[in-house]
C-alpha atoms as a PDB file:
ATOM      1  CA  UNK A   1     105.570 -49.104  -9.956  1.00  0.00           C
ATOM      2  CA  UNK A   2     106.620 -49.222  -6.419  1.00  0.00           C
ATOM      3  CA  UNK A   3     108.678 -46.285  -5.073  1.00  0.00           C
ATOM      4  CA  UNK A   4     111.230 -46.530  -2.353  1.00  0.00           C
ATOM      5  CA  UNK A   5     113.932 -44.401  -1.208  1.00  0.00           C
ATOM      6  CA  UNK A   6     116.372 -44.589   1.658  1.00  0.00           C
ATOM      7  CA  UNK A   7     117.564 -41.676   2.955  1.00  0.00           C
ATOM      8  CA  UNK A   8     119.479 -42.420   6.141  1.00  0.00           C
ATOM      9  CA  UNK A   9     122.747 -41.775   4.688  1.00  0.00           C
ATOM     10  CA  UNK A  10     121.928 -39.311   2.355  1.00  0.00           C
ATOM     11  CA  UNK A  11     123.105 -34.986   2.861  1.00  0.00           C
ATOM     12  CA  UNK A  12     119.628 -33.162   2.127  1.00  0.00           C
ATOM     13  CA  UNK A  13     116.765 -35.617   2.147  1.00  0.00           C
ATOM     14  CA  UNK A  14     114.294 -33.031   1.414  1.00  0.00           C
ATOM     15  CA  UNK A  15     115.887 -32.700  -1.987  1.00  0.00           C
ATOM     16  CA  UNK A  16     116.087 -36.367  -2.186  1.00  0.00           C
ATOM     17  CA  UNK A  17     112.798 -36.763  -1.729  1.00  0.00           C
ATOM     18  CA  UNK A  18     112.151 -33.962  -4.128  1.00  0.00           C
ATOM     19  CA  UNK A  19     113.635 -35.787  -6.822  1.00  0.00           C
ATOM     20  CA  UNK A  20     112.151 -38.928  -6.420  1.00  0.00           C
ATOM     21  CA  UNK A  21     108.381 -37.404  -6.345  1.00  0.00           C
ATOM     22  CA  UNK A  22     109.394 -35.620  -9.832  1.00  0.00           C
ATOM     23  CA  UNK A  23     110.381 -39.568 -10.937  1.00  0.00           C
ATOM     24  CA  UNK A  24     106.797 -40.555  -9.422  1.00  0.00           C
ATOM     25  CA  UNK A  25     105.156 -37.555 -11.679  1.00  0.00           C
ATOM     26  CA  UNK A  26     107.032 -38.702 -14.745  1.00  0.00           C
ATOM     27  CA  UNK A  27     106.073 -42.392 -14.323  1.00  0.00           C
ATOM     28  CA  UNK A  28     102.801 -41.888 -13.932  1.00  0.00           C
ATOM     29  CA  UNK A  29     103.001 -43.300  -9.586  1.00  0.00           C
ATOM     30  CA  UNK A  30     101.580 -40.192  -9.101  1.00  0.00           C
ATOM     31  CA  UNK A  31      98.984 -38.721 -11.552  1.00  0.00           C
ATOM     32  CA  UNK A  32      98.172 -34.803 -12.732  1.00  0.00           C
ATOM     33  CA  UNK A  33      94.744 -34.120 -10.399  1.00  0.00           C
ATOM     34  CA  UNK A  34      95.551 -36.527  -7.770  1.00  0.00           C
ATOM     35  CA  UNK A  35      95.871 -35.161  -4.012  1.00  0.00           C
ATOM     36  CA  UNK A  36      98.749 -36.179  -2.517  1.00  0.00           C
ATOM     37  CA  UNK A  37      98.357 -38.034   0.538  1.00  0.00           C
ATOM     38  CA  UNK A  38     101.166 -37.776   3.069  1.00  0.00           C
ATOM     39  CA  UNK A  39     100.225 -40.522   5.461  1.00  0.00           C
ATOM     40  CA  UNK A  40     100.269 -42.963   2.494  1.00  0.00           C
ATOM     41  CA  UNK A  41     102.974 -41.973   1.112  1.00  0.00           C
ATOM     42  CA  UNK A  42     105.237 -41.097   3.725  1.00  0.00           C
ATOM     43  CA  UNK A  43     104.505 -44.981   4.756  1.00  0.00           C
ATOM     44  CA  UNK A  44     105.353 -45.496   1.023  1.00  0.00           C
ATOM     45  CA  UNK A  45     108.705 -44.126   1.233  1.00  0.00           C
ATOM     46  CA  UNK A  46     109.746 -45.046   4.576  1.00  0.00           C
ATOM     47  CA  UNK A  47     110.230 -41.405   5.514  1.00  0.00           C
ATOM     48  CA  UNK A  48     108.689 -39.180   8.243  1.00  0.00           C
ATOM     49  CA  UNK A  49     106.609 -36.221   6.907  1.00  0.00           C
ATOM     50  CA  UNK A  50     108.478 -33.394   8.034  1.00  0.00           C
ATOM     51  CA  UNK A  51     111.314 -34.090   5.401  1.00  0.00           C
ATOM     52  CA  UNK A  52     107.863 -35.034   2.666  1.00  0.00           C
ATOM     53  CA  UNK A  53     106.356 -31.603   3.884  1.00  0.00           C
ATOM     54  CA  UNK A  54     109.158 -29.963   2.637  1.00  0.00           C
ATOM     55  CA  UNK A  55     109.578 -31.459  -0.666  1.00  0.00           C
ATOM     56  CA  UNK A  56     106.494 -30.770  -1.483  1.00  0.00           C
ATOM     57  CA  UNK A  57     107.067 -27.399  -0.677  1.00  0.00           C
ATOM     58  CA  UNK A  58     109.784 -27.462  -3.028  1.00  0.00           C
ATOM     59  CA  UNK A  59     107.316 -28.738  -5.742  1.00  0.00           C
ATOM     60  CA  UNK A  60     105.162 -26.384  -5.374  1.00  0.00           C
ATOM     61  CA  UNK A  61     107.552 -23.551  -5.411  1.00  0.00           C
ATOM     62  CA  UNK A  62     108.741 -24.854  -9.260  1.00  0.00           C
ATOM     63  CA  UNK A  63     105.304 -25.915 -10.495  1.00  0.00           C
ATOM     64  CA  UNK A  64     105.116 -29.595 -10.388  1.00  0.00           C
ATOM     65  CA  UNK A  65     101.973 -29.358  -7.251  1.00  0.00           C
ATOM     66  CA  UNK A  66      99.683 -27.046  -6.623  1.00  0.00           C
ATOM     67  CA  UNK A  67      98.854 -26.604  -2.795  1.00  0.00           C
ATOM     68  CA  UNK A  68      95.291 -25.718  -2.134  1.00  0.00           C
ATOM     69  CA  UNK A  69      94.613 -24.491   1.852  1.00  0.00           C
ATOM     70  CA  UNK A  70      92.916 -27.099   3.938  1.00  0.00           C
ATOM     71  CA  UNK A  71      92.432 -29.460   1.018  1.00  0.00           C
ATOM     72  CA  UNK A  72      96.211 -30.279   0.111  1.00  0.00           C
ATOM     73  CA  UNK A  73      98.412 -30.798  -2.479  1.00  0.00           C
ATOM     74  CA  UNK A  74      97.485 -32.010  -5.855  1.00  0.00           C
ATOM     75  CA  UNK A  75      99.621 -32.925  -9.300  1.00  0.00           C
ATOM     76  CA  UNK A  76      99.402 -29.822 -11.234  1.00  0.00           C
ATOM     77  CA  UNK A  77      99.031 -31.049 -15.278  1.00  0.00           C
ATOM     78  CA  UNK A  78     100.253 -29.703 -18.347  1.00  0.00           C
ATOM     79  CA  UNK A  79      98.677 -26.958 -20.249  1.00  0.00           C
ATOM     80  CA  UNK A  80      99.759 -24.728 -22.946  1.00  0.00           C
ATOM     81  CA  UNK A  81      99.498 -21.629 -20.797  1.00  0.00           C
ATOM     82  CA  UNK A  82     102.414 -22.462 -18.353  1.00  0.00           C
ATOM     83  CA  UNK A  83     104.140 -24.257 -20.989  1.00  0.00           C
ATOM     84  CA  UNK A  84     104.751 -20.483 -23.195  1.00  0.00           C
ATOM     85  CA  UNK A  85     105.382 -18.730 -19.924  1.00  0.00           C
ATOM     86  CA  UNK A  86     108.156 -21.070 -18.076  1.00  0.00           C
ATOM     87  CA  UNK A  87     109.335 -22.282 -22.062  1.00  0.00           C
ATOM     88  CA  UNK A  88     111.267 -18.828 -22.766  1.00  0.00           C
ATOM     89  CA  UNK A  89     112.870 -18.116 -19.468  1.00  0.00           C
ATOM     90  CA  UNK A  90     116.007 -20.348 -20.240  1.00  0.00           C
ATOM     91  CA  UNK A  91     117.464 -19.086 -23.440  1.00  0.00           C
ATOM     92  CA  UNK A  92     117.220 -15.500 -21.365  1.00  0.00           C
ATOM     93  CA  UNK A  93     119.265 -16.687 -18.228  1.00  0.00           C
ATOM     94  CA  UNK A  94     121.333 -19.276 -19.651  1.00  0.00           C
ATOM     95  CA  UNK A  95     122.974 -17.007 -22.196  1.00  0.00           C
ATOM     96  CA  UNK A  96     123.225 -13.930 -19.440  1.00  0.00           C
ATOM     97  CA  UNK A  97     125.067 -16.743 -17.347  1.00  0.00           C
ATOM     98  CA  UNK A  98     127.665 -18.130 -19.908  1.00  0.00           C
ATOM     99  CA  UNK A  99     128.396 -14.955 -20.644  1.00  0.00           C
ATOM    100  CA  UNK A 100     129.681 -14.001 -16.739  1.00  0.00           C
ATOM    101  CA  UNK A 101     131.261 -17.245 -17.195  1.00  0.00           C
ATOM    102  CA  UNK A 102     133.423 -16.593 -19.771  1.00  0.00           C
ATOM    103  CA  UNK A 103     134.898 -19.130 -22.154  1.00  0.00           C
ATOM    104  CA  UNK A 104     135.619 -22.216 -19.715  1.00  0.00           C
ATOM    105  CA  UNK A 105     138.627 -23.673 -18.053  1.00  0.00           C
ATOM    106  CA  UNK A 106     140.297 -26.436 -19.696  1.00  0.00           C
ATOM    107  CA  UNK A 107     138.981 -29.292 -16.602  1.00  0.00           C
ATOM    108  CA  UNK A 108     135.415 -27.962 -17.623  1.00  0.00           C
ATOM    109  CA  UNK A 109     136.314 -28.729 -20.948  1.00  0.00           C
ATOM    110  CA  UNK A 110     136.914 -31.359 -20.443  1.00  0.00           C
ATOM    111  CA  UNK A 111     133.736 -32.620 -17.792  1.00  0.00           C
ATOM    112  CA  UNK A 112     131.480 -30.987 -20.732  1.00  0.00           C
ATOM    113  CA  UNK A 113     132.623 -33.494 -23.478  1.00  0.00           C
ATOM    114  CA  UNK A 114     132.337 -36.311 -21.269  1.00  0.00           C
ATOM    115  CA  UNK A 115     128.807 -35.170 -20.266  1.00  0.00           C
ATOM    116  CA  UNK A 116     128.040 -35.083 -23.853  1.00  0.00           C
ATOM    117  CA  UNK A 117     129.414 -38.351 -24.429  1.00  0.00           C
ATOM    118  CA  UNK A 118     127.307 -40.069 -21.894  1.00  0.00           C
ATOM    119  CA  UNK A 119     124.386 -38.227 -23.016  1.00  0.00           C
ATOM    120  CA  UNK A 120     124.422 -39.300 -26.220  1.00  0.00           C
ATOM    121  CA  UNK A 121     125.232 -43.130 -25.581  1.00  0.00           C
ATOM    122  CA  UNK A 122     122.335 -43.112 -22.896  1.00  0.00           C
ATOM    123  CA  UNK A 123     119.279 -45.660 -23.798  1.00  0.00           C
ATOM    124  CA  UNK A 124     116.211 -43.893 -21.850  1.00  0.00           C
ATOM    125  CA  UNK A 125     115.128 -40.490 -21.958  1.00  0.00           C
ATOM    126  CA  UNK A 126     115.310 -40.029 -18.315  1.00  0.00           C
ATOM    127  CA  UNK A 127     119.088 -40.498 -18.332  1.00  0.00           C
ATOM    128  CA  UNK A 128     119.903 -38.226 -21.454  1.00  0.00           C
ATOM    129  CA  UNK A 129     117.367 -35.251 -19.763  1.00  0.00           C
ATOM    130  CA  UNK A 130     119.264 -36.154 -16.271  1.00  0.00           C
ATOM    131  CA  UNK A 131     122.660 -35.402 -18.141  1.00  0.00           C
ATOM    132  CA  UNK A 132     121.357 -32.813 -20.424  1.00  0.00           C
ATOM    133  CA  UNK A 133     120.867 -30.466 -17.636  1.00  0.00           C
ATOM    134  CA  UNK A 134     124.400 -31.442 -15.819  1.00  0.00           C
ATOM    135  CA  UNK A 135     125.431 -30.275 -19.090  1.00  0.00           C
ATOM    136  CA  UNK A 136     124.357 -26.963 -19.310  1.00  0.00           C
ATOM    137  CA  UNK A 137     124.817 -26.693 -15.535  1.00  0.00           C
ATOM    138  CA  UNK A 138     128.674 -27.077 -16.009  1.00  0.00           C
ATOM    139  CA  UNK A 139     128.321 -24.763 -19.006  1.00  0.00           C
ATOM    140  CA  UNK A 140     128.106 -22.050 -16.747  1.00  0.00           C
ATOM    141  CA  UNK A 141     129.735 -23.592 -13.487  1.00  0.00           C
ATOM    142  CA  UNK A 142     132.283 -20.653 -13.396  1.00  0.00           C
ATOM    143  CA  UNK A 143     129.111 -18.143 -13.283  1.00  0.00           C
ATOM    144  CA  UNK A 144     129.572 -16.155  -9.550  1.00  0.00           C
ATOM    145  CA  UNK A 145     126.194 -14.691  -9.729  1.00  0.00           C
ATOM    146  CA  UNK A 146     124.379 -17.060  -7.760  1.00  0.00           C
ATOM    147  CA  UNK A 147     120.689 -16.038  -7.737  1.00  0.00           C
ATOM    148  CA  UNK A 148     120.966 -15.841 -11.769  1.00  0.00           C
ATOM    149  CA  UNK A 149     122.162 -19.590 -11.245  1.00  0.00           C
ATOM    150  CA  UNK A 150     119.291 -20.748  -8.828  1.00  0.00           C
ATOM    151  CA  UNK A 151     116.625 -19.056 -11.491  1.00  0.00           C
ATOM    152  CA  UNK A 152     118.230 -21.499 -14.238  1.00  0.00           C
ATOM    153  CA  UNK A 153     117.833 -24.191 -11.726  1.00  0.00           C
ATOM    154  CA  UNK A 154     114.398 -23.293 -10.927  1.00  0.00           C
ATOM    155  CA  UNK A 155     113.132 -23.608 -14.870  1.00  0.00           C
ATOM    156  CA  UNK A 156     114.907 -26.196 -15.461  1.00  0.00           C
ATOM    157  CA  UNK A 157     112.783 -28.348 -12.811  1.00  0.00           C
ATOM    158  CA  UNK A 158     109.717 -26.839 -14.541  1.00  0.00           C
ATOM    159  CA  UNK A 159     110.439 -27.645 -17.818  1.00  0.00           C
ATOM    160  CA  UNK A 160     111.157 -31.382 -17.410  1.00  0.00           C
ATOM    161  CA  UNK A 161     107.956 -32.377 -16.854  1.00  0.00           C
ATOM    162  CA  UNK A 162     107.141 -31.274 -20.095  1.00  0.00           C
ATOM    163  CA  UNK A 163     110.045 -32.522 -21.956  1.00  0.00           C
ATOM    164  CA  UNK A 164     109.918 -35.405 -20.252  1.00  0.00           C
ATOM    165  CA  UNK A 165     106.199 -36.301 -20.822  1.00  0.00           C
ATOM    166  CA  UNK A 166     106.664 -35.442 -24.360  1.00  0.00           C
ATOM    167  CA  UNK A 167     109.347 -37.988 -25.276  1.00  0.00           C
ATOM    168  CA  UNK A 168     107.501 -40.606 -23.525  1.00  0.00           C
ATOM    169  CA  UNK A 169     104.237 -40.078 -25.089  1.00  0.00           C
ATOM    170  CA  UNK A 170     106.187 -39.387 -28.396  1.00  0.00           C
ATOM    171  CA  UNK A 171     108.608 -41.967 -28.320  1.00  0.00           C
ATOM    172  CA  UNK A 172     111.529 -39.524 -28.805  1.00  0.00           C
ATOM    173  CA  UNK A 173     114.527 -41.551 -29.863  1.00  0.00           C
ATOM    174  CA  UNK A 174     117.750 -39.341 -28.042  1.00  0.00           C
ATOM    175  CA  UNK A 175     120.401 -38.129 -30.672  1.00  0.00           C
ATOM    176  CA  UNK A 176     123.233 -36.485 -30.890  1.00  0.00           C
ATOM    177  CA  UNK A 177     122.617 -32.574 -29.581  1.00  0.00           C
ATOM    178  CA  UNK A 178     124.075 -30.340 -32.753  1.00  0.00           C
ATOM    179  CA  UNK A 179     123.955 -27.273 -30.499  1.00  0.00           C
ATOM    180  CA  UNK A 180     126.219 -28.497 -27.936  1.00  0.00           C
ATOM    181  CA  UNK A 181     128.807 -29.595 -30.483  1.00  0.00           C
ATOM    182  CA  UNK A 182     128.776 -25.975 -32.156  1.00  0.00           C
ATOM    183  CA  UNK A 183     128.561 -24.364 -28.916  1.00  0.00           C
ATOM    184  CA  UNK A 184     131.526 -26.211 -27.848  1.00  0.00           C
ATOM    185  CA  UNK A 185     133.396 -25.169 -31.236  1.00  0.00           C
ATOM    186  CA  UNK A 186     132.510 -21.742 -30.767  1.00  0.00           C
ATOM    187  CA  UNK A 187     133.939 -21.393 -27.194  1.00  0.00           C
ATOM    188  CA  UNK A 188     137.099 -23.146 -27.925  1.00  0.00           C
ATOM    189  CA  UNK A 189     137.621 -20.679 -30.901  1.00  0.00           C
ATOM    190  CA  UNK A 190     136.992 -17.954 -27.999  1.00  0.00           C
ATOM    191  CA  UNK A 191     133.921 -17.029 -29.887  1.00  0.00           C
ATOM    192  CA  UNK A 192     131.906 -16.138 -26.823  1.00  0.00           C
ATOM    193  CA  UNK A 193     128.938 -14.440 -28.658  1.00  0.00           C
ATOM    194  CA  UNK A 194     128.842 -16.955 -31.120  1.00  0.00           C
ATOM    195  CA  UNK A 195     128.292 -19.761 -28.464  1.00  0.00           C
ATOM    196  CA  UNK A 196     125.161 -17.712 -26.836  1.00  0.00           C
ATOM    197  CA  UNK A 197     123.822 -17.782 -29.883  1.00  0.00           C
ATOM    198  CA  UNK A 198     123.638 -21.240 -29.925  1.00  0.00           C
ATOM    199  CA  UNK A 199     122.881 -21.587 -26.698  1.00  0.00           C
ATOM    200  CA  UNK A 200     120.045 -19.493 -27.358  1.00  0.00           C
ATOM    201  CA  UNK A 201     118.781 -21.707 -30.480  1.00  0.00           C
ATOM    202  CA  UNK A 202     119.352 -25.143 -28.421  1.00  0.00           C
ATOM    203  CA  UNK A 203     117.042 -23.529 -25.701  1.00  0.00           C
ATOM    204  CA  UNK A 204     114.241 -22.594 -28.036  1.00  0.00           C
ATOM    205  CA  UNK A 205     114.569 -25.461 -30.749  1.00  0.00           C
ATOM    206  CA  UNK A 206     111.740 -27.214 -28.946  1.00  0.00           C
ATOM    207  CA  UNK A 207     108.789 -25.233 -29.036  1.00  0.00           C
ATOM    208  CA  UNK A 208     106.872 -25.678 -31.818  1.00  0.00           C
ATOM    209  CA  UNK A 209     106.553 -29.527 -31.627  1.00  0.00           C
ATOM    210  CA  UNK A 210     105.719 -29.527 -28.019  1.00  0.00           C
ATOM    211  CA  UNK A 211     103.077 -26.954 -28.316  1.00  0.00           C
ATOM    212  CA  UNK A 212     101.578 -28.856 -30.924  1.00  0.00           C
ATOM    213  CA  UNK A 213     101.318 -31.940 -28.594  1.00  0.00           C
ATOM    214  CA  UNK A 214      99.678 -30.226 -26.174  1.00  0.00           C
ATOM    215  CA  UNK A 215      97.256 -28.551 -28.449  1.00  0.00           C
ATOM    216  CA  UNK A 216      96.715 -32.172 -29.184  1.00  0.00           C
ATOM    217  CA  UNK A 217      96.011 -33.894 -25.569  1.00  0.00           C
ATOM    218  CA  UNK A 218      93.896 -30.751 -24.252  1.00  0.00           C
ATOM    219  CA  UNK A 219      92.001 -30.906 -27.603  1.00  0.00           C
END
């Protein structure tokens, strides 16, 4: 698949461009091992390489490329090893967050359920993971601890590679998340505990299968 991206009008086009090299991971444009070659790509895109330069550097910072000195930056692939250190990280922050959150406004009530809605009447996996992590993003909007926030951030763009790579190898059909509905429940009841622990349990209820299918490709 051809990737192109304008960027003329666009606010941060390093982050643009970050986000449409993950795409190029996930579909395969750009493969785990492979060096990344700014000339080419940079032509590719339609971009000049200062703004590519520091995208990648972005990439490398969460995981996705590995940057080797004087040889460049390759596709980093997926093992087991980074998988069980990264995998854990989120139902430790995300909890910490909702909890300096507190139980949430009635407008992010509101944006939460119609995140939820979306997600579950999206068709490919892409769009559900895309609104999965606005989700849990306005979960814990009212959070003022922003370094806590930019960690969550951070993991997130490390995990979905994995998650992502798993439901397309898998054929993952998206349903209905159970854990955001009871979530939800609890923190309208004002049951803030409650909701971390389901918070907690949506964050870790995907461990087991994954690890199995990597066990599986590196075997």
């Amino acid at each position: 698949m051809q990737a192109t991206l304008t960027v003329e009008s666009r606010p941060n086009i390093s982050e643009t461009l970050a986000n449409t090299l993950r795409d190029m991971i996930f579909d395969a444009d750009l493969s785990a091992g492979e060096r990344i070659n700014e000339v080419h790509l940079s032509q590719q895109l339609g971009i000049s390489r200062t703004p590519l330069r520091e995208a990648l550097t972005m990439l490398v910072a969460e995981g996705a490329l590995i940057s080797i000195p004087r040889r460049g930056c390759f596709v980093r692939a997926l093992t087991r090893k980074e998988f069980e250190d990264i995998y854990p990280m989120r139902s430790i922050l995300d909890p910490e967050a909702l909890k300096l959150s507190g139980i949430p406004s009635a407008q992010s009530f509101e944006r939460l359920e119609r995140i939820h809605a979306k997600m579950r009447a999206a068709k490919d996996m892409k769009t559900r993971v895309s609104l999965d992590e606005a989700w849990h993003l306005e979960l814990v909007s009212e959070c003022e601890n922003e370094v806590l926030i930019g960690l969550i951030k951070h993991f997130m763009h490390r995990f979905r590679r994995y998650g992502l790579a798993f439901a397309r190898e898998r054929e993952v059909i998206a349903t209905a998340n159970r854990e955001h509905v009871e979530i939800i429940l609890a923190l309208r009841a004002g049951a803030l505990d409650e909701a971390c622990t389901w918070l907690r349990k949506n964050l870790t209820s995907n461990k087991k299968p994954i690890l199995e299918w990597l066990d599986e490709r590196q075997g």
